[in-house]
PDB file of N, CA and C in Angstrom:
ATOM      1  N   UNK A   1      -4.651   2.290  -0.369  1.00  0.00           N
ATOM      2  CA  UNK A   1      -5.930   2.953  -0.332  1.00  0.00           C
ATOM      3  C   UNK A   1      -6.913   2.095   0.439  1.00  0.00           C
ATOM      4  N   UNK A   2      -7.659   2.663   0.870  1.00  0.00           N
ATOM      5  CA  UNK A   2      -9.049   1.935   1.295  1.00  0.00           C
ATOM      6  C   UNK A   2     -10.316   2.696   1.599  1.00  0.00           C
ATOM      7  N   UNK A   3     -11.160   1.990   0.984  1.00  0.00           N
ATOM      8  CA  UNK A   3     -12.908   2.552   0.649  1.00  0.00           C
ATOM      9  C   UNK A   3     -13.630   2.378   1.679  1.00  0.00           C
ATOM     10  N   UNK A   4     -12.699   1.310   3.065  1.00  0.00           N
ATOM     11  CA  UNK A   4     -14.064   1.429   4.298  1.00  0.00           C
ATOM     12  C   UNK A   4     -13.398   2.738   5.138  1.00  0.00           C
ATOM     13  N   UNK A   5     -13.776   4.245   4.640  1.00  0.00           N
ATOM     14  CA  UNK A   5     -13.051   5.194   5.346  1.00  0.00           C
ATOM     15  C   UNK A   5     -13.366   4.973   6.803  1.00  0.00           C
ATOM     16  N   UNK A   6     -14.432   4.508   7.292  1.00  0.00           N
ATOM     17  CA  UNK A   6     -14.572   4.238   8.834  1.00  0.00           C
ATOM     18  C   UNK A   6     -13.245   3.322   9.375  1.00  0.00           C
ATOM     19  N   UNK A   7     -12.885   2.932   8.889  1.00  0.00           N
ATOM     20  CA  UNK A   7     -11.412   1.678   9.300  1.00  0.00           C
ATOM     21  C   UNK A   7     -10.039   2.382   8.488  1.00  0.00           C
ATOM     22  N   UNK A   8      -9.338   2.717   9.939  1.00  0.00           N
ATOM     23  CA  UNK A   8      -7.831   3.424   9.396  1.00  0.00           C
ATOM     24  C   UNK A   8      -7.563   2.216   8.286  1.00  0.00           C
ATOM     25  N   UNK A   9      -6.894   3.397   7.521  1.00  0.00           N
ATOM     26  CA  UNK A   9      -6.475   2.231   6.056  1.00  0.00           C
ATOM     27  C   UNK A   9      -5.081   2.134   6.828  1.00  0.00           C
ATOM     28  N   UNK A  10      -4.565   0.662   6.330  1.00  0.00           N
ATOM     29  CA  UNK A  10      -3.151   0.125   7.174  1.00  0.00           C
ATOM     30  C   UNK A  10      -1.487   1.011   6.581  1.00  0.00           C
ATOM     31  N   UNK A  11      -1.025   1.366   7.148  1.00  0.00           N
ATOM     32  CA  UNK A  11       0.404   1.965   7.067  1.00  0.00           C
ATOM     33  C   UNK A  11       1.378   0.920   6.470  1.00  0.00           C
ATOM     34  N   UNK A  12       2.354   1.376   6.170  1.00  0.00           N
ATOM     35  CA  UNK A  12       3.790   0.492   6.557  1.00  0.00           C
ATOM     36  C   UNK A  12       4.649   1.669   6.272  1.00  0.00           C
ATOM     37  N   UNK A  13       4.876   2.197   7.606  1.00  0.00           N
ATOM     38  CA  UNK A  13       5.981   3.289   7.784  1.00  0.00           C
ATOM     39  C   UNK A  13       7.095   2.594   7.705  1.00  0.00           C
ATOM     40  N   UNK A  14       7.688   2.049   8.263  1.00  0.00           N
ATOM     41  CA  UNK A  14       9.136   1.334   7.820  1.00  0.00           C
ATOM     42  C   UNK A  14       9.106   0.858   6.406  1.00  0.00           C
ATOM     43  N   UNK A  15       8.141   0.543   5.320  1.00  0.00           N
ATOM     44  CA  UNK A  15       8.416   0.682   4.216  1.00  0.00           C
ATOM     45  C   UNK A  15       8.208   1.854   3.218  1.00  0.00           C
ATOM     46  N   UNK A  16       7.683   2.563   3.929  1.00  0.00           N
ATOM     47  CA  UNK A  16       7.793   4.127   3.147  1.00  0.00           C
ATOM     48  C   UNK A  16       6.436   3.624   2.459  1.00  0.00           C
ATOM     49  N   UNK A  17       5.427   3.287   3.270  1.00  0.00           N
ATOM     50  CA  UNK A  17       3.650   2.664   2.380  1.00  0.00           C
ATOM     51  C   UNK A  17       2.650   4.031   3.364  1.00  0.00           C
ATOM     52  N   UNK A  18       2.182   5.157   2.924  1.00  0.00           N
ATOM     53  CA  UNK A  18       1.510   5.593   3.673  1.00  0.00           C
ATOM     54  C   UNK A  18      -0.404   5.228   3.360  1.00  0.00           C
ATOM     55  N   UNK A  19      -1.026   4.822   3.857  1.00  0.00           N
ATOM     56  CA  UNK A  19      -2.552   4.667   3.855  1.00  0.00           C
ATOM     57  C   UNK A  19      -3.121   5.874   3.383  1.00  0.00           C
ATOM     58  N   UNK A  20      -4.098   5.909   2.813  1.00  0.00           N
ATOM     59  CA  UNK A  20      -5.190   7.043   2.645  1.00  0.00           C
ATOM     60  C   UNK A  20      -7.038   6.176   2.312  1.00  0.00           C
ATOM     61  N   UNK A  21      -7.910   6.894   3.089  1.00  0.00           N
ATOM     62  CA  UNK A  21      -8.831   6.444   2.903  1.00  0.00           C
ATOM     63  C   UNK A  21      -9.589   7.258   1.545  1.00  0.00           C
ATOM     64  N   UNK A  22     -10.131   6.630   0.538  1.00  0.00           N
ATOM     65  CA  UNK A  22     -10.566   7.275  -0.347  1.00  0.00           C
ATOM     66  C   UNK A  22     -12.741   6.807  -1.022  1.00  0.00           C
ATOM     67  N   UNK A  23     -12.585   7.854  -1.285  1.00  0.00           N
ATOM     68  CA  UNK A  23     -14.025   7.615  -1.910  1.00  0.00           C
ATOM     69  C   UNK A  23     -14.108   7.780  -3.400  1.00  0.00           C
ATOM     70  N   UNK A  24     -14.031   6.499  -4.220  1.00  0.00           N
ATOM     71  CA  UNK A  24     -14.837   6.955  -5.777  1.00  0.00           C
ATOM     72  C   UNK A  24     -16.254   6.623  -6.332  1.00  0.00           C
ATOM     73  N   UNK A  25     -16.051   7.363  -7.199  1.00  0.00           N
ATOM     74  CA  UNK A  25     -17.947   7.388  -8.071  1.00  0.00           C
ATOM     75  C   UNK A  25     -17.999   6.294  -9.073  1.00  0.00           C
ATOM     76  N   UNK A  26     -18.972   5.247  -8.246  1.00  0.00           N
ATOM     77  CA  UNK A  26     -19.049   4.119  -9.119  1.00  0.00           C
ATOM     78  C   UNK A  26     -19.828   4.073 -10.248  1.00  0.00           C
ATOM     79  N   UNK A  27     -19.301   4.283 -11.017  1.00  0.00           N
ATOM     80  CA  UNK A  27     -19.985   4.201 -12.388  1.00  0.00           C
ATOM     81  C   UNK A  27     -19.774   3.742 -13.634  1.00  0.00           C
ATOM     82  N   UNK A  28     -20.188   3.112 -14.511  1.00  0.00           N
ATOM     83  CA  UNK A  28     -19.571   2.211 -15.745  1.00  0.00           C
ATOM     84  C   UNK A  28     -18.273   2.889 -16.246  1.00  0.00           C
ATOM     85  N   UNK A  29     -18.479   3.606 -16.842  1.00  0.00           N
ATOM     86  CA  UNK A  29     -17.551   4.811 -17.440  1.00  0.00           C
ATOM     87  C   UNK A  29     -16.614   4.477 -16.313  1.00  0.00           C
ATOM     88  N   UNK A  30     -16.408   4.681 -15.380  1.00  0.00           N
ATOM     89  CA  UNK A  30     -15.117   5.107 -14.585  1.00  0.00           C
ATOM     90  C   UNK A  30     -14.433   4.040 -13.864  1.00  0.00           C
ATOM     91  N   UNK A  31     -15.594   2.718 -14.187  1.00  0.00           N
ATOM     92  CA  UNK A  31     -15.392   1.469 -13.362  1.00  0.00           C
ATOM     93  C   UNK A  31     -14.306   1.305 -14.823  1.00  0.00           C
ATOM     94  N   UNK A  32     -14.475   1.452 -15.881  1.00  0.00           N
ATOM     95  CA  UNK A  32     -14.255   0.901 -17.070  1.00  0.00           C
ATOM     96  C   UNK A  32     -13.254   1.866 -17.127  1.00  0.00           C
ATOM     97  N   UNK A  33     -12.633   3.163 -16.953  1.00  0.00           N
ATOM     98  CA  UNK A  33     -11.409   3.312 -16.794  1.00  0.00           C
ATOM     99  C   UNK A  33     -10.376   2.718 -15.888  1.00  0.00           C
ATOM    100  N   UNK A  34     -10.849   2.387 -14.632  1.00  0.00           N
ATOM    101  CA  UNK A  34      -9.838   1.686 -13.563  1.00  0.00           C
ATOM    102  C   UNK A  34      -9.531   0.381 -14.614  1.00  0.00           C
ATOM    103  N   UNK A  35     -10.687  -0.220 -14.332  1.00  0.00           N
ATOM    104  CA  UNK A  35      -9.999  -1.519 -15.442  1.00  0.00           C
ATOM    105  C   UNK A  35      -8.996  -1.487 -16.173  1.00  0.00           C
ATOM    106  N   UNK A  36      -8.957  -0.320 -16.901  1.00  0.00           N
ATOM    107  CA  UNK A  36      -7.901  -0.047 -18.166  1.00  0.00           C
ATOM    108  C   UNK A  36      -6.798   0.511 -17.731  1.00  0.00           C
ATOM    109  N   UNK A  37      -6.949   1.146 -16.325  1.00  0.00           N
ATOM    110  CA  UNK A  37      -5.970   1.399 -15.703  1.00  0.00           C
ATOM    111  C   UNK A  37      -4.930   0.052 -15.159  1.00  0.00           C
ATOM    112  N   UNK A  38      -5.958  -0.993 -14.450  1.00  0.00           N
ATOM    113  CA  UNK A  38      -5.144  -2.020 -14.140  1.00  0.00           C
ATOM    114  C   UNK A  38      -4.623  -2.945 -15.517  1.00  0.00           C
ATOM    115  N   UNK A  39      -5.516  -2.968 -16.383  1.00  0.00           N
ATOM    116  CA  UNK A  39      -4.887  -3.568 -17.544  1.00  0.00           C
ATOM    117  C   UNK A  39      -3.938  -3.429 -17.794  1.00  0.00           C
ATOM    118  N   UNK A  40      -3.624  -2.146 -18.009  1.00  0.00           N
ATOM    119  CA  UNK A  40      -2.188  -1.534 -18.808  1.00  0.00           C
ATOM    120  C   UNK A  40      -1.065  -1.475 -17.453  1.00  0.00           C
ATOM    121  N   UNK A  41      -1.304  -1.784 -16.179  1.00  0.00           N
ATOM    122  CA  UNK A  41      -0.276  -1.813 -15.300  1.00  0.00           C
ATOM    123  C   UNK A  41       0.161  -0.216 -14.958  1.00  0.00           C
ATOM    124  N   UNK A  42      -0.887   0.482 -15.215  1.00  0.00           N
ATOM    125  CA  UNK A  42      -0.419   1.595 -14.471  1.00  0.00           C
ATOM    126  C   UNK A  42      -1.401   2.090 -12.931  1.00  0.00           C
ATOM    127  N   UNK A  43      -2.065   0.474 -12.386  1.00  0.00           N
ATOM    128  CA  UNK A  43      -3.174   0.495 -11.664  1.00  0.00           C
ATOM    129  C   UNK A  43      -2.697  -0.801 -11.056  1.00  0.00           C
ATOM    130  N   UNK A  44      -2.098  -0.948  -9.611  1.00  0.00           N
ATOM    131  CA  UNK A  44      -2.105  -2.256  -8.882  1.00  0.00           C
ATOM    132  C   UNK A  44      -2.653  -2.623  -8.322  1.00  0.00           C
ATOM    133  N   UNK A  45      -3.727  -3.479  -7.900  1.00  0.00           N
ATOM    134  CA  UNK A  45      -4.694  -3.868  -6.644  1.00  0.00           C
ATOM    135  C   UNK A  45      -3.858  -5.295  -6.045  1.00  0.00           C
ATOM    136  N   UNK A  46      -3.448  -5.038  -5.131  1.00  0.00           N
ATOM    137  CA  UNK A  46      -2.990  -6.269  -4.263  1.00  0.00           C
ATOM    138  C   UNK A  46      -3.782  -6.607  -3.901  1.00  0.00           C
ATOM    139  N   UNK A  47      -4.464  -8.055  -3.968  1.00  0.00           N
ATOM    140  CA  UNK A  47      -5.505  -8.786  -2.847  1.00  0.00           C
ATOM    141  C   UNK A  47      -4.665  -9.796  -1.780  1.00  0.00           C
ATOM    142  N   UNK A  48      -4.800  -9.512  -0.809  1.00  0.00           N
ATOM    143  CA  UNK A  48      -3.776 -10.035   0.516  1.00  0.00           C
ATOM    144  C   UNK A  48      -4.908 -11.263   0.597  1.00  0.00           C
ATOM    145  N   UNK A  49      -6.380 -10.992   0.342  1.00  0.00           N
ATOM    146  CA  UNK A  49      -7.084 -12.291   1.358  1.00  0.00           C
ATOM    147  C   UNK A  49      -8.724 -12.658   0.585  1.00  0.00           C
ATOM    148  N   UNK A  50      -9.047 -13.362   0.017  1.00  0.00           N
ATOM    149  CA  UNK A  50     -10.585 -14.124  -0.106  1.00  0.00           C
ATOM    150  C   UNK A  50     -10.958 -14.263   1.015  1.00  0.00           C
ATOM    151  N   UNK A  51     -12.289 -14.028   1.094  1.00  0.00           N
ATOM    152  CA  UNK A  51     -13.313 -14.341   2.316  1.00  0.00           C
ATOM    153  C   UNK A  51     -14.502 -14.632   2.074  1.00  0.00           C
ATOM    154  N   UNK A  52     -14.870 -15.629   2.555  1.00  0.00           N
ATOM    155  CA  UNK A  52     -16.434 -16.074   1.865  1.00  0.00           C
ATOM    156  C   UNK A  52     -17.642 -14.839   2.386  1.00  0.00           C
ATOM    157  N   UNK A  53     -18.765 -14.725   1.861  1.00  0.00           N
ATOM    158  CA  UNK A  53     -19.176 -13.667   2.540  1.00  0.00           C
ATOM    159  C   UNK A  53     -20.011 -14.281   3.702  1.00  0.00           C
ATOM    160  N   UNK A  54     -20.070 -15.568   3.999  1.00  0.00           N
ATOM    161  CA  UNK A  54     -20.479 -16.335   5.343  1.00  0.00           C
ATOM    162  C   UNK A  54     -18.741 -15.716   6.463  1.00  0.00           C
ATOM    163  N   UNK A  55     -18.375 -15.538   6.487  1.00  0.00           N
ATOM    164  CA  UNK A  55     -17.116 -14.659   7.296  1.00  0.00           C
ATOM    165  C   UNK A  55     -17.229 -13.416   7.121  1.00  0.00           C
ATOM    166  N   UNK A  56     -17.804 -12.686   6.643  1.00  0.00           N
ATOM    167  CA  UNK A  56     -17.677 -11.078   6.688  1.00  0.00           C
ATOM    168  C   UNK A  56     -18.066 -10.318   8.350  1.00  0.00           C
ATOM    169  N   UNK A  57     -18.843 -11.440   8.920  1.00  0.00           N
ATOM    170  CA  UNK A  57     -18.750 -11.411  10.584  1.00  0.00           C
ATOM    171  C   UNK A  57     -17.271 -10.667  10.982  1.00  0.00           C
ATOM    172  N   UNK A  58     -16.526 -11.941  10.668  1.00  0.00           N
ATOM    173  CA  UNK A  58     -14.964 -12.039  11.128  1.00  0.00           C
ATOM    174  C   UNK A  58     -14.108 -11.224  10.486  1.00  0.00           C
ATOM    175  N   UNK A  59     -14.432 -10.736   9.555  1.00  0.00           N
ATOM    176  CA  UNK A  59     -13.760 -10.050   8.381  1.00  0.00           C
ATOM    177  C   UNK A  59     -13.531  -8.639   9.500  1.00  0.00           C
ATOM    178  N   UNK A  60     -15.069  -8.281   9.627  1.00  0.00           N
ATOM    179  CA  UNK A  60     -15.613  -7.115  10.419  1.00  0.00           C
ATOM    180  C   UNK A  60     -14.836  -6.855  11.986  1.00  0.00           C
ATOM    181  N   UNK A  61     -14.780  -7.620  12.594  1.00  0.00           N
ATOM    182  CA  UNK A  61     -14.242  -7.823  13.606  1.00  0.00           C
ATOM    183  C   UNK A  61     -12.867  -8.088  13.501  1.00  0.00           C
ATOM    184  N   UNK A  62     -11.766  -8.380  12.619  1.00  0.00           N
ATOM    185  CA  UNK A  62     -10.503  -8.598  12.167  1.00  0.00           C
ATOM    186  C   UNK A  62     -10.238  -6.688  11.768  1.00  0.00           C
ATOM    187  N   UNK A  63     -11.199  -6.036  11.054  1.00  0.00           N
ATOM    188  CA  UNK A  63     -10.859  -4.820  10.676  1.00  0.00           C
ATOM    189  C   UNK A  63     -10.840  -3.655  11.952  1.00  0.00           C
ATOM    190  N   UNK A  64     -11.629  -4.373  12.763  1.00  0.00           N
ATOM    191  CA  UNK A  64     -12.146  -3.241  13.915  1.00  0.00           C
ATOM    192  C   UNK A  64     -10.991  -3.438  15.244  1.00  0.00           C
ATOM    193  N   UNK A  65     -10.444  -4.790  14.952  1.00  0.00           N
ATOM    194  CA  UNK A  65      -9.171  -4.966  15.680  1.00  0.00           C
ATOM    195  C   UNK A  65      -7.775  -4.641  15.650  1.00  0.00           C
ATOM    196  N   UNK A  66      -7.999  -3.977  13.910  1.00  0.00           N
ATOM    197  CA  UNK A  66      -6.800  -3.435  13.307  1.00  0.00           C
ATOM    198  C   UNK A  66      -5.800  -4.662  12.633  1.00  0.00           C
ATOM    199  N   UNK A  67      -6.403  -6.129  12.625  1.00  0.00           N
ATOM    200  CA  UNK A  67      -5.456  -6.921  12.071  1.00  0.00           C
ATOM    201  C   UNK A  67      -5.454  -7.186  10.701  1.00  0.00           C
ATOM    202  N   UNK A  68      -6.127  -6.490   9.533  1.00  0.00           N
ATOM    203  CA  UNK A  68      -6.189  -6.894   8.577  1.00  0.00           C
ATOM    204  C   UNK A  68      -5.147  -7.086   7.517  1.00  0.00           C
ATOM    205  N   UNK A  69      -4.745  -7.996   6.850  1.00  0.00           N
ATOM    206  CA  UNK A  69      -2.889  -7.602   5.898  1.00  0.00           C
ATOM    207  C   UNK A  69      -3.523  -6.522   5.407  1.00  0.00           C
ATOM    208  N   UNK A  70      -1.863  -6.194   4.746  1.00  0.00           N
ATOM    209  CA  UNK A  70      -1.986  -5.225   3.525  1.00  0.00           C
ATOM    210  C   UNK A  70      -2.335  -5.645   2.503  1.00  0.00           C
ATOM    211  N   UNK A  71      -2.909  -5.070   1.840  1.00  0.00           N
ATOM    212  CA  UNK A  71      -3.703  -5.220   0.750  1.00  0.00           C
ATOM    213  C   UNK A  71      -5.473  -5.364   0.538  1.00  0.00           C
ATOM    214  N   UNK A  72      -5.975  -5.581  -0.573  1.00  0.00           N
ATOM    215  CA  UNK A  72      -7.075  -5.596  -0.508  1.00  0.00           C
ATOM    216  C   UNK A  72      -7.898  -6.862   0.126  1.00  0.00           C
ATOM    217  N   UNK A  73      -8.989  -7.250   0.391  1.00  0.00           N
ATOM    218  CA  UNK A  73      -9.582  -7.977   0.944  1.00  0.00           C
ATOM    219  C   UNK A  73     -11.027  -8.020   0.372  1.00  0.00           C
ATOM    220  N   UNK A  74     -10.941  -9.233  -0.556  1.00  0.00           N
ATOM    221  CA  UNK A  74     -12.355  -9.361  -1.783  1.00  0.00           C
ATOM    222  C   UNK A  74     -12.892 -10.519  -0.685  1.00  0.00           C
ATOM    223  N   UNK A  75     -14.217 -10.277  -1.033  1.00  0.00           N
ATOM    224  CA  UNK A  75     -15.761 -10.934  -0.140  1.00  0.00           C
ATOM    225  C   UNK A  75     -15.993 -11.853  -1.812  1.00  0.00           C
ATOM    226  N   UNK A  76     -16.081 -13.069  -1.310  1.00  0.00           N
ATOM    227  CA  UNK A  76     -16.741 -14.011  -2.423  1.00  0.00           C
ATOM    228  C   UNK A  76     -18.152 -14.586  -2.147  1.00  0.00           C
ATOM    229  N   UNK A  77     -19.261 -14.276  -2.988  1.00  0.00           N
ATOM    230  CA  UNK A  77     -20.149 -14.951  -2.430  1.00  0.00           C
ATOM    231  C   UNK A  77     -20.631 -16.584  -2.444  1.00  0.00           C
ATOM    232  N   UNK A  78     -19.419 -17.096  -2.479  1.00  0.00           N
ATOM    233  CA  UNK A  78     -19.355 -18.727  -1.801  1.00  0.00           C
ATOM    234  C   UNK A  78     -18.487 -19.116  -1.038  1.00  0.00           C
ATOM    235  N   UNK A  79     -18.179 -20.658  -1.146  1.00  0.00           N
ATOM    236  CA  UNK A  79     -17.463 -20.968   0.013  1.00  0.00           C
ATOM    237  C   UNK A  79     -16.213 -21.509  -0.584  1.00  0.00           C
TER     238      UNK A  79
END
């Protein structure tokens, strides 16, 4: 999945991984079901990469180049 729908979410056709860009409604309630979703393991978030948010420059420019891994990609706000 991926939430920046402006940036193709990444494939892996040779592994049978198809992308979809998606939009959800952030809200306690529903933030607080995903949680419980990943809790209980019926919810996976792969994080492929940390990035300080002093790089979200590069982050930006890594996405617009199409090189980003698979998986998610969390912004930390330090270093």
């Amino acid at each position: 999945m991926n939430t920046t729908v402006w940036v193709p979410a990444p494939t892996g056709e040779e592994r049978g991984v198809r992308g979809i860009g998606l939009f959800v409604r952030s809200d306690a309630e529903h933030l607080s079901h995903l949680v419980k979703l990943i809790d209980g393991g019926d919810l996976r978030v792969e994080v492929a990469r940390r990035v300080p948010l002093a790089e979200l420059p590069a982050l930006h420019a890594d996405a617009d180049a199409g090189v980003l891994p698979s998986g998610k990609v969390v912004v930390t706000p330090g270093a």
